[in-house]
N, C-alpha and C. Protein backbone atom coordinates (compact mmCIF):
# COMPACT_ATOMS: atom_id res chain seq x y z
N UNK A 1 82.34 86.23 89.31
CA UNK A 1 83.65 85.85 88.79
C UNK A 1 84.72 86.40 89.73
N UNK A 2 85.62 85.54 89.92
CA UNK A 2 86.57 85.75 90.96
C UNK A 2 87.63 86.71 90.07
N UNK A 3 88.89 86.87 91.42
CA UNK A 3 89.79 87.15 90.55
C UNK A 3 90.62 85.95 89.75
N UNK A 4 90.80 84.73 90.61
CA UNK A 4 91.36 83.69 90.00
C UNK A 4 90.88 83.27 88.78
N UNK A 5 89.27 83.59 88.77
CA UNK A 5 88.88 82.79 87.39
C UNK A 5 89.42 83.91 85.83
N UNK A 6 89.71 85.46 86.50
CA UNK A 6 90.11 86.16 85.65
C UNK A 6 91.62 85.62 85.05
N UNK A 7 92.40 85.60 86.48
CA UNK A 7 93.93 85.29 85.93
C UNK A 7 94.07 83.99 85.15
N UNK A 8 92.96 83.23 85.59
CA UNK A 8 93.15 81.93 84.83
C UNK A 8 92.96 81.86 83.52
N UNK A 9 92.67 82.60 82.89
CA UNK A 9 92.31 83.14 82.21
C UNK A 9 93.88 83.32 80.82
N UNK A 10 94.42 84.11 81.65
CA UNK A 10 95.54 84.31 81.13
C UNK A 10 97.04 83.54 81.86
N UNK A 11 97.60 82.53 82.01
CA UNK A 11 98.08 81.80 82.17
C UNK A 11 99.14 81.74 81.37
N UNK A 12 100.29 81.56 81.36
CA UNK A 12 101.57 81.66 80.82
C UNK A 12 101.60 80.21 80.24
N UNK A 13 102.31 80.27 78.78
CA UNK A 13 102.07 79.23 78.10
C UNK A 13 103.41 77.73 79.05
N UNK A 14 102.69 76.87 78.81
CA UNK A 14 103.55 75.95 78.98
C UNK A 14 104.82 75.28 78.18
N UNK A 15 106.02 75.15 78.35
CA UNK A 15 106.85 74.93 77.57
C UNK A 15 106.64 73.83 76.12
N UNK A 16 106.05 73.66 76.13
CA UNK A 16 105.59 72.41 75.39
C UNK A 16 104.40 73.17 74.03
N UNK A 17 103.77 73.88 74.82
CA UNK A 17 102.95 74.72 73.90
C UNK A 17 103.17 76.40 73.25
N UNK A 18 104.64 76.67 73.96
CA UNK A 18 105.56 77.77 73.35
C UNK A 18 106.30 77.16 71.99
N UNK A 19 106.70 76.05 72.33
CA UNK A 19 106.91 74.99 71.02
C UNK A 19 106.55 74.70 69.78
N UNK A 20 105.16 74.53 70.45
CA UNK A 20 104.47 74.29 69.05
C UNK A 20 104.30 75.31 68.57
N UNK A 21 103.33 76.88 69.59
CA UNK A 21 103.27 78.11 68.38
C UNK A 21 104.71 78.36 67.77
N UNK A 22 105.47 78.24 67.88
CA UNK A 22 107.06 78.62 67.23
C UNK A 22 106.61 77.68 66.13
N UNK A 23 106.87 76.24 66.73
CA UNK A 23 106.92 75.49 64.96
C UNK A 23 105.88 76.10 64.03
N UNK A 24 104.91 76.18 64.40
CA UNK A 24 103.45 76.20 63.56
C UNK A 24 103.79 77.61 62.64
N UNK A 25 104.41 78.51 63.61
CA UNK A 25 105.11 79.99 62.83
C UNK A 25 105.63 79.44 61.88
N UNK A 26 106.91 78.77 62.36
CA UNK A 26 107.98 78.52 61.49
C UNK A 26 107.34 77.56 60.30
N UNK A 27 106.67 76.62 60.37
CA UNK A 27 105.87 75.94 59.00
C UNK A 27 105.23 77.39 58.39
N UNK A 28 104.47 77.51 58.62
CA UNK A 28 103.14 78.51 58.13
C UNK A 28 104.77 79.75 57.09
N UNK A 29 105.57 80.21 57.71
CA UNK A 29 106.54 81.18 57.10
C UNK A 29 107.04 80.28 56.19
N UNK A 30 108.10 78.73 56.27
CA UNK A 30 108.47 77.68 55.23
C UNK A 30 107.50 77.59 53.79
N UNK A 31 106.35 77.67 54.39
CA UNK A 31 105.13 77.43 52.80
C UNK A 31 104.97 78.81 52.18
N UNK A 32 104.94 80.04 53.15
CA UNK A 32 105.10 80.91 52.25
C UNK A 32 104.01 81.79 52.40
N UNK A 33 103.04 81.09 53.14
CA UNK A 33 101.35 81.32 53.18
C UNK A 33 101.47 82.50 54.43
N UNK A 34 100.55 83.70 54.46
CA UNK A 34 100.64 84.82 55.78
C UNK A 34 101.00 83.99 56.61
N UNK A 35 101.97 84.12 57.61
CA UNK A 35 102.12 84.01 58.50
C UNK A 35 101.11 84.33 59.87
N UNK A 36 100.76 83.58 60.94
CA UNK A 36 99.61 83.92 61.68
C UNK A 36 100.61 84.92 62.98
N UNK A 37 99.91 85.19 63.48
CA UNK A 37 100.04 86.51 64.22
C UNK A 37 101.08 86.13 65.00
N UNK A 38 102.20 86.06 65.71
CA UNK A 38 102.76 85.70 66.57
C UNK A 38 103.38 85.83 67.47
N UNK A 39 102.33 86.92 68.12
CA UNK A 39 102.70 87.72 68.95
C UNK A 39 102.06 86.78 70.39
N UNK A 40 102.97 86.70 71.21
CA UNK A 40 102.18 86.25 72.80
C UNK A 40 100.91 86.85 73.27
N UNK A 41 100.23 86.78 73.35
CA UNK A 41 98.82 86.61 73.84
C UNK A 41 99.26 87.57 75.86
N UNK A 42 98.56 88.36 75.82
CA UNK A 42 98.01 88.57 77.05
C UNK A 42 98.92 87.36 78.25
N UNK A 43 99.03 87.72 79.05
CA UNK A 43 99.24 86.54 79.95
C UNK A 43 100.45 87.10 81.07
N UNK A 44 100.31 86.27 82.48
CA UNK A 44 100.20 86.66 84.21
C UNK A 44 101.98 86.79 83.99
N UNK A 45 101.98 87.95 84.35
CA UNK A 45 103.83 87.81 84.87
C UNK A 45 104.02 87.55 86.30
N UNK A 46 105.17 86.92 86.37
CA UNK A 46 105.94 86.61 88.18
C UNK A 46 106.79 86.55 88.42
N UNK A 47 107.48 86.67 89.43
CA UNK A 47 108.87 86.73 89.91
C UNK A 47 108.70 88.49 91.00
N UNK A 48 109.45 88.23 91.90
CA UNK A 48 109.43 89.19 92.38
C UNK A 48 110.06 90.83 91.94
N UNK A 49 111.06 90.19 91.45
CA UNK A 49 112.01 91.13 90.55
C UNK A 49 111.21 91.92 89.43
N UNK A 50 110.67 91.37 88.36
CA UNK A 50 109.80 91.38 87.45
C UNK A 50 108.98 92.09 87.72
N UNK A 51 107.79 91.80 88.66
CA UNK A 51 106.74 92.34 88.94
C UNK A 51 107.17 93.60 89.52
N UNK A 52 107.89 93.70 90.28
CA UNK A 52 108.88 95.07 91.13
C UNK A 52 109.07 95.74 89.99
N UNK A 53 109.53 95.33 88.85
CA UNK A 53 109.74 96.60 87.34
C UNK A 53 108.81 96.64 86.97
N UNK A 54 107.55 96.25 86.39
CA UNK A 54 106.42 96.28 85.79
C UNK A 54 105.51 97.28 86.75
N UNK A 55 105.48 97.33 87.90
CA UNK A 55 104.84 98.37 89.18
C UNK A 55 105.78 99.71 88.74
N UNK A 56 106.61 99.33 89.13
CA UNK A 56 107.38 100.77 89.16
C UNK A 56 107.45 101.51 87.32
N UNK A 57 107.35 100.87 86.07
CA UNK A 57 107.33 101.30 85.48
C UNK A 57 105.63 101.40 84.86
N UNK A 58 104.63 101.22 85.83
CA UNK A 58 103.66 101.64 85.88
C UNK A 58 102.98 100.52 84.86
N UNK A 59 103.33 99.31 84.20
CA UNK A 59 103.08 98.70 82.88
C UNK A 59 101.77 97.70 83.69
N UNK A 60 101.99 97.06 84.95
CA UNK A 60 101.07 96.38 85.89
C UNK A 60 99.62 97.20 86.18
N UNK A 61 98.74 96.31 85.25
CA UNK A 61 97.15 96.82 85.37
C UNK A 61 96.60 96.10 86.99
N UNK A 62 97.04 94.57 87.53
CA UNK A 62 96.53 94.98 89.01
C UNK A 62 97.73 93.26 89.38
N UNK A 63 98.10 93.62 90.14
CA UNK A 63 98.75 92.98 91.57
C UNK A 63 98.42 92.14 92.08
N UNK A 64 98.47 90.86 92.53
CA UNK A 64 98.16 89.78 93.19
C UNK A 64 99.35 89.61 94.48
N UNK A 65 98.87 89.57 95.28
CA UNK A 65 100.10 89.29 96.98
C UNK A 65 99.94 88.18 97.38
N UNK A 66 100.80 87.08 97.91
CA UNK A 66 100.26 86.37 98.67
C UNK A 66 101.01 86.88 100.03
N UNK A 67 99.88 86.29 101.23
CA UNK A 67 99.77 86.58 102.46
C UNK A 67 100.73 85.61 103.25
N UNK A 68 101.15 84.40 103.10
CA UNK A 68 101.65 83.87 103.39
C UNK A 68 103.61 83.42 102.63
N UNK A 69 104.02 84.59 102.54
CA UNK A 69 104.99 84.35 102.00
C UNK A 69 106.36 84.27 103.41
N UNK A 70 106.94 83.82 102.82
CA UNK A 70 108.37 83.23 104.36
C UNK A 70 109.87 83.61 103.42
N UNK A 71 110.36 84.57 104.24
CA UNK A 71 110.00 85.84 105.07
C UNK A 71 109.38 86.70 104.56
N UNK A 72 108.32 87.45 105.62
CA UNK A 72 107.42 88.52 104.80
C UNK A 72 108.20 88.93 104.48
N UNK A 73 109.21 90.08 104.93
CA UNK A 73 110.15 90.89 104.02
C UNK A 73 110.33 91.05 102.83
N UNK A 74 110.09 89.71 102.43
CA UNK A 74 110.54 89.79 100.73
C UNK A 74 108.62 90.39 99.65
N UNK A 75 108.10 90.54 100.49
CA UNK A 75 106.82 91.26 99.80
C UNK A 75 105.90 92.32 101.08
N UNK A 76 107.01 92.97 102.19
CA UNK A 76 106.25 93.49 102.94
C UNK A 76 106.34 95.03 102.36
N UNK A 77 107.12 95.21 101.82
CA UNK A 77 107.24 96.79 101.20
C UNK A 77 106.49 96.96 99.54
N UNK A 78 106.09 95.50 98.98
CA UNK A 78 105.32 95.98 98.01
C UNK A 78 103.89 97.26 98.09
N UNK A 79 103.10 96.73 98.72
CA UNK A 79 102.27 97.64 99.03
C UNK A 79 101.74 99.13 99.09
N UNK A 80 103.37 99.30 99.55
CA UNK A 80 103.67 100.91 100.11
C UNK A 80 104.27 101.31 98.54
N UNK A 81 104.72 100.61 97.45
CA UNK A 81 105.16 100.37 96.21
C UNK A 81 103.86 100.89 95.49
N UNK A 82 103.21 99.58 95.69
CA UNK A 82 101.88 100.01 94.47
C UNK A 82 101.05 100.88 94.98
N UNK A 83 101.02 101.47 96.07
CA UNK A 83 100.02 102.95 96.34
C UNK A 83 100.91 103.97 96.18
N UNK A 84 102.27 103.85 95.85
CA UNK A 84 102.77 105.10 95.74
C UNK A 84 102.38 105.31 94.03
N UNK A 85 102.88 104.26 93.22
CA UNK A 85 102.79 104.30 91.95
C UNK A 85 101.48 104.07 91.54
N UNK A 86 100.51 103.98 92.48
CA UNK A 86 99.03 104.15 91.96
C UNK A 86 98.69 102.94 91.10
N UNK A 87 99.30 101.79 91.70
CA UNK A 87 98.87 100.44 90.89
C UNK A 87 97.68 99.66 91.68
N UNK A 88 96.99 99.28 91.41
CA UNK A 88 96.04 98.53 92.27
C UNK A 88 96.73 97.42 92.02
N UNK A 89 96.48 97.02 94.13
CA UNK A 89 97.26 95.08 94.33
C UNK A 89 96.10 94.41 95.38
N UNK A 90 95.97 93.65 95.28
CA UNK A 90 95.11 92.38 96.18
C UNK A 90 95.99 91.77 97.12
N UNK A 91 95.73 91.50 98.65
CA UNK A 91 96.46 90.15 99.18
C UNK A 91 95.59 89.11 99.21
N UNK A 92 96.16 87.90 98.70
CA UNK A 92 95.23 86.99 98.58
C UNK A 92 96.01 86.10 99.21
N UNK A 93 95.30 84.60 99.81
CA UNK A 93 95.28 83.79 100.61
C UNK A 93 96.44 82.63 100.63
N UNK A 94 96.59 82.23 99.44
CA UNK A 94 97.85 81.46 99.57
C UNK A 94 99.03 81.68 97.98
N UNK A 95 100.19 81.55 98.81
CA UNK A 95 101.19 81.62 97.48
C UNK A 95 101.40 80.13 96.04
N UNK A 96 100.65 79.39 97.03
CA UNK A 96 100.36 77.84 96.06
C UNK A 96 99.21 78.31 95.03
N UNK A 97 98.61 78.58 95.09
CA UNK A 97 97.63 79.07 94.21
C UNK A 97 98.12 80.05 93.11
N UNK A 98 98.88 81.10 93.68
CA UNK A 98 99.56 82.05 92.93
C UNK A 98 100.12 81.35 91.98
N UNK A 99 101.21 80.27 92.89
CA UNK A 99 101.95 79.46 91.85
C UNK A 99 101.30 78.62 91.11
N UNK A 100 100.11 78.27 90.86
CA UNK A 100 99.11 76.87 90.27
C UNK A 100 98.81 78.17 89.26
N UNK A 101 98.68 79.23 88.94
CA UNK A 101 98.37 80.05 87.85
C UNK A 101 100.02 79.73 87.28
N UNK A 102 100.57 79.70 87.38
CA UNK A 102 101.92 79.92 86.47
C UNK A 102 103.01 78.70 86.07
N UNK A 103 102.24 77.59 86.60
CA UNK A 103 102.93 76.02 86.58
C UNK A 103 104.23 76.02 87.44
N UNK A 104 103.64 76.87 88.75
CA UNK A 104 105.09 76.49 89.68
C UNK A 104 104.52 75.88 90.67
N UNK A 105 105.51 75.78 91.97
CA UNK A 105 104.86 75.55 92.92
C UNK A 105 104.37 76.16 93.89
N UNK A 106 105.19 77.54 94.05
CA UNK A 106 104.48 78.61 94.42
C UNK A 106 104.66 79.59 93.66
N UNK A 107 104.25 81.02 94.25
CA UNK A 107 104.41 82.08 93.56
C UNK A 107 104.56 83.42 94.39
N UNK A 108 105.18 84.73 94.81
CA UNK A 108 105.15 85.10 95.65
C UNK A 108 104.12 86.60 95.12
N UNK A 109 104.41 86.98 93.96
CA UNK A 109 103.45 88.07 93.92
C UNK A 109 103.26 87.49 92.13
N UNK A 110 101.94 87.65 91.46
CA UNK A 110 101.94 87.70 90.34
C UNK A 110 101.36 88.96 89.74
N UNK A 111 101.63 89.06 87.77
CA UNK A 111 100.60 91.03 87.73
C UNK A 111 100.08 90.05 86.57
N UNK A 112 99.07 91.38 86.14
CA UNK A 112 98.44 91.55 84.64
C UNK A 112 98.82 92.77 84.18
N UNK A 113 99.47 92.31 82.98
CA UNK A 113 99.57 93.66 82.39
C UNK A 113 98.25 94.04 81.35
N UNK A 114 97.88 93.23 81.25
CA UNK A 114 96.69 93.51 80.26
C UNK A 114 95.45 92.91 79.75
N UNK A 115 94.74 92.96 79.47
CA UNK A 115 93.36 91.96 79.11
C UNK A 115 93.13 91.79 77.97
N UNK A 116 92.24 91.21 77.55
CA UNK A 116 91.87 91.10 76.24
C UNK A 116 90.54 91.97 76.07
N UNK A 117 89.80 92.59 74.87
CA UNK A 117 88.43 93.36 74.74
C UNK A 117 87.70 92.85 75.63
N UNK A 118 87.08 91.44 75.48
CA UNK A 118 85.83 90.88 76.54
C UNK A 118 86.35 91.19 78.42
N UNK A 119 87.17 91.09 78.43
CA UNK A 119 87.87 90.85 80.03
C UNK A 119 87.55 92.44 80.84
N UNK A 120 88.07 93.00 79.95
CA UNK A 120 88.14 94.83 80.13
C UNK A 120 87.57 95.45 81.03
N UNK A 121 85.67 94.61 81.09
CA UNK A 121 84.97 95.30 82.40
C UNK A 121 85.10 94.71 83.52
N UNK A 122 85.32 93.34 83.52
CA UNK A 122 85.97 92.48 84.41
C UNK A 122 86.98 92.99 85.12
N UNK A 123 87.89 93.21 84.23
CA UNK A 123 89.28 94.09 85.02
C UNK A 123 89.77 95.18 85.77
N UNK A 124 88.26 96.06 85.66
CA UNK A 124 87.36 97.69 85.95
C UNK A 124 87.31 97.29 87.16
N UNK A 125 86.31 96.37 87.05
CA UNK A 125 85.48 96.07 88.45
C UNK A 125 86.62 95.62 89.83
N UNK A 126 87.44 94.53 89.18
CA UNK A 126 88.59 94.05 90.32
C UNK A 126 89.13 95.42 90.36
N UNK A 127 89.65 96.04 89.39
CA UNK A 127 90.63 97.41 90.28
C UNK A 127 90.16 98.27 90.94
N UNK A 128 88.53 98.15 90.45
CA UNK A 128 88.19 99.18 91.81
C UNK A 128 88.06 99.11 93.14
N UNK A 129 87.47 97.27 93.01
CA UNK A 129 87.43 96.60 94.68
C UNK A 129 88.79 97.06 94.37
N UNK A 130 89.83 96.36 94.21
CA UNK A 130 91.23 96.50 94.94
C UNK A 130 91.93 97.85 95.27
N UNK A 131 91.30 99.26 94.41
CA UNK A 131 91.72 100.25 95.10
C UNK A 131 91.01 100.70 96.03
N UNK A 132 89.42 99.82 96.27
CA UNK A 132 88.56 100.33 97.80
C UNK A 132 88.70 99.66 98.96
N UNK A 133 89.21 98.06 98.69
CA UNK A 133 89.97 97.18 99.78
C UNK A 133 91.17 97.54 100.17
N UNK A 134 92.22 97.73 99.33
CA UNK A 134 93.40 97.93 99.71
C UNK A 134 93.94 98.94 99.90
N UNK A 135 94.47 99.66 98.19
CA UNK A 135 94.35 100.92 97.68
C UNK A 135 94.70 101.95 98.78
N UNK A 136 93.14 102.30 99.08
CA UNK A 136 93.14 103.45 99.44
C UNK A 136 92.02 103.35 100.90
N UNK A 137 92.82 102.35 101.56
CA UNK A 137 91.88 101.76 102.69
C UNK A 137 92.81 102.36 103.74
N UNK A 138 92.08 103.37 104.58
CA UNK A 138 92.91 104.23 105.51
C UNK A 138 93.19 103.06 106.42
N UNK A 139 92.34 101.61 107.39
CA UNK A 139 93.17 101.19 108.09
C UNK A 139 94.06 99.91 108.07
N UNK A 140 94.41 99.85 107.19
CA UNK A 140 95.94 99.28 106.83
C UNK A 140 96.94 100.25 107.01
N UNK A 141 96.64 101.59 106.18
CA UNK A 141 98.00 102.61 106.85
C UNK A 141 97.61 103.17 107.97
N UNK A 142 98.18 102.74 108.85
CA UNK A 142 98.43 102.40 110.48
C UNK A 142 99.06 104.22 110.84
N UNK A 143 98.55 105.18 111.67
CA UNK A 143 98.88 105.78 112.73
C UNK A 143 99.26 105.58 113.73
N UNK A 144 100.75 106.09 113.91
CA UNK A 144 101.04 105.52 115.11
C UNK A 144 100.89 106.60 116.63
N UNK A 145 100.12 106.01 117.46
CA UNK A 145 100.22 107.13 118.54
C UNK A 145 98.96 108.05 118.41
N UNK A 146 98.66 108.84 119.24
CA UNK A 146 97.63 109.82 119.38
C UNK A 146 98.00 111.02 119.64
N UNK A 147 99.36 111.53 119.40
CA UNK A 147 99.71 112.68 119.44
C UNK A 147 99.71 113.14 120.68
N UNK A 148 99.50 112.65 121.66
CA UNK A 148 99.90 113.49 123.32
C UNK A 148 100.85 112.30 123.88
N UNK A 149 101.58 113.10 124.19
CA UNK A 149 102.93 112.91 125.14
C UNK A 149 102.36 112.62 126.32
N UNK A 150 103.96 112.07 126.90
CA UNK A 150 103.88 111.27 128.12
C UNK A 150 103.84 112.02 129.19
N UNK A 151 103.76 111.80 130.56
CA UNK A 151 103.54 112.84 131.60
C UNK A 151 105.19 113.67 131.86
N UNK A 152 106.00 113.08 131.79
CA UNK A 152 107.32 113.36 132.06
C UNK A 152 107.85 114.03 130.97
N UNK A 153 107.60 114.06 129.57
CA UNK A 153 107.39 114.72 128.55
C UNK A 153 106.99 116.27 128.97
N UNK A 154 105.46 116.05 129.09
CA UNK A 154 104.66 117.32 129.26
C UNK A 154 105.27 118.56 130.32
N UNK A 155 105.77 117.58 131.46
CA UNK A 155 106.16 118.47 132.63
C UNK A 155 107.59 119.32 132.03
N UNK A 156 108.53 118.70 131.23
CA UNK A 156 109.81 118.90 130.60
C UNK A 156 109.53 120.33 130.18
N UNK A 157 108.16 119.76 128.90
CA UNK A 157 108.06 121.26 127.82
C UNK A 157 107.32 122.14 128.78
N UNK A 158 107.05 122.04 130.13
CA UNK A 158 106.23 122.94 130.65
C UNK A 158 107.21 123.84 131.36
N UNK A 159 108.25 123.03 132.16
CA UNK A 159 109.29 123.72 132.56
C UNK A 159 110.26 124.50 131.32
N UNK A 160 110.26 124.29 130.31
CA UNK A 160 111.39 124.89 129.53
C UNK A 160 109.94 126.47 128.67
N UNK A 161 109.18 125.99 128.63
CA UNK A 161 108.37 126.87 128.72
C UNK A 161 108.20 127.88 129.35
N UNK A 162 107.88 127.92 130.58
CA UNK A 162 108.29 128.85 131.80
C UNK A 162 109.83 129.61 131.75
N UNK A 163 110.54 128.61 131.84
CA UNK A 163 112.28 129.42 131.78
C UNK A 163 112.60 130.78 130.30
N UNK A 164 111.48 130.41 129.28
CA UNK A 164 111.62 130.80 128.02
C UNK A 164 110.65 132.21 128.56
N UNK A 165 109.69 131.87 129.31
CA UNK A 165 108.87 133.32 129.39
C UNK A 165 109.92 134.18 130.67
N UNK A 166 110.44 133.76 131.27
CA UNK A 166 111.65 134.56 132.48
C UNK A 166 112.53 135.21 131.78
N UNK A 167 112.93 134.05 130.50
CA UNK A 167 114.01 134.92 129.60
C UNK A 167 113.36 136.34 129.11
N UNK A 168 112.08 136.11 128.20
CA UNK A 168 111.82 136.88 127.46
C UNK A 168 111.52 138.58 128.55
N UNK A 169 110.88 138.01 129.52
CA UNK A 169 110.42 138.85 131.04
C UNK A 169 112.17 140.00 131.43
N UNK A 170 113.36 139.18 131.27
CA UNK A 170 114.80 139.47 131.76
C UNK A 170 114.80 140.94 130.60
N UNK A 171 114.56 140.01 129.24
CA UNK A 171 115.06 141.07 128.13
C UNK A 171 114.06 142.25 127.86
N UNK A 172 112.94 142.22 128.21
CA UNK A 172 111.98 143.19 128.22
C UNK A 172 112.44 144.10 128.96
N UNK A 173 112.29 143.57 130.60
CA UNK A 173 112.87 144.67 131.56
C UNK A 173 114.21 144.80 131.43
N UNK A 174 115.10 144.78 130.64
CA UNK A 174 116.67 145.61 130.59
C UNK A 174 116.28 146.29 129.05
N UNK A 175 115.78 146.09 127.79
CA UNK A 175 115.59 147.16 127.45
C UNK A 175 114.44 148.70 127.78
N UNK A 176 113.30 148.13 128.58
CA UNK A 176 113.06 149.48 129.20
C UNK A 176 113.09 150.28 130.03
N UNK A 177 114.94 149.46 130.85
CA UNK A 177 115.70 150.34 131.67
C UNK A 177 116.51 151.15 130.56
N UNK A 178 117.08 150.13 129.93
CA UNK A 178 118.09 151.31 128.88
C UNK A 178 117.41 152.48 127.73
């Protein structure tokens, strides 16, 4: 089972079928009879904004990226986002797809906030790939450099080095003249 077949899973209702659960409330309350539950169901949030509060207020159980978004900018600092706040995120392959979970046409990042009982180990398993792919995958966070300096560098601190041991050499020998 993919991750898509998970998110598909939970899919944001379509305007047409937000409709009807409202009417069906609103009859079922008119007759008088319990009212059925009517609370929204589980289901994929998006928008960049959105998902940016749901990470940061820690409510996002795992992250979806797409890789192809124009300009990266607008999802190149998520990343560094959800490993700070310890959210597991995926980059996945296209933002049309993202958007085909949510009846758009694209989508630039989507979350889950939550699963249902059956889904639960399902949802285990993706966050752990995604905190052993992504997460907490040392080479994506990039080192820059190898820590030795340039030759013109080296010669600099070698000379100011030297001048620093003449100093110290100056002040030695004038206090054990005085």
């Amino acid at each position: 089972m993919t991750v898509f077949t998970l998110f598909n899973k939970y899919r944001p209702e379509t305007p047409a079928a937000k409709k009807q659960r409202i009417k069906e409330a609103a009859a079922a309350q008119a007759s008088g009879s319990a009212a059925p539950d009517n609370k929204v169901p589980f289901q994929i949030k998006f928008g960049l904004k959105h998902v940016t509060t749901l990470i940061e207020e820690k409510k996002a159980e795992l992250v979806l990226i797409a890789c192809d978004v124009d300009p990266i900018e607008l999802v190149m600092w998520m990343p560094a986002l959800c490993r700070k706040m310890e959210v597991p995120f995926m980059i996945v392959k296209d933002k049309a797809r993202l958007g085909a979970l949510v009846h758009q046409k694209n989508a630039a990042v989507v979350a889950l906030t939550g699963v249902n009982k059956e889904d639960k180990s399902q949802l285990s398993l993706l966050k752990n790939l995604a905190e052993e792919k992504f997460n907490n995958n040392t080479d994506l966070t990039r080192k820059w450099g190898g820590g030795v300096m340039g030759l013109k560098t080296q010669a600099k601190l070698e000379l100011r080095r030297k001048a620093m041991q003449k100093e110290e050499a100056k002040k030695l020998a004038s206090l054990g003249k005085a």
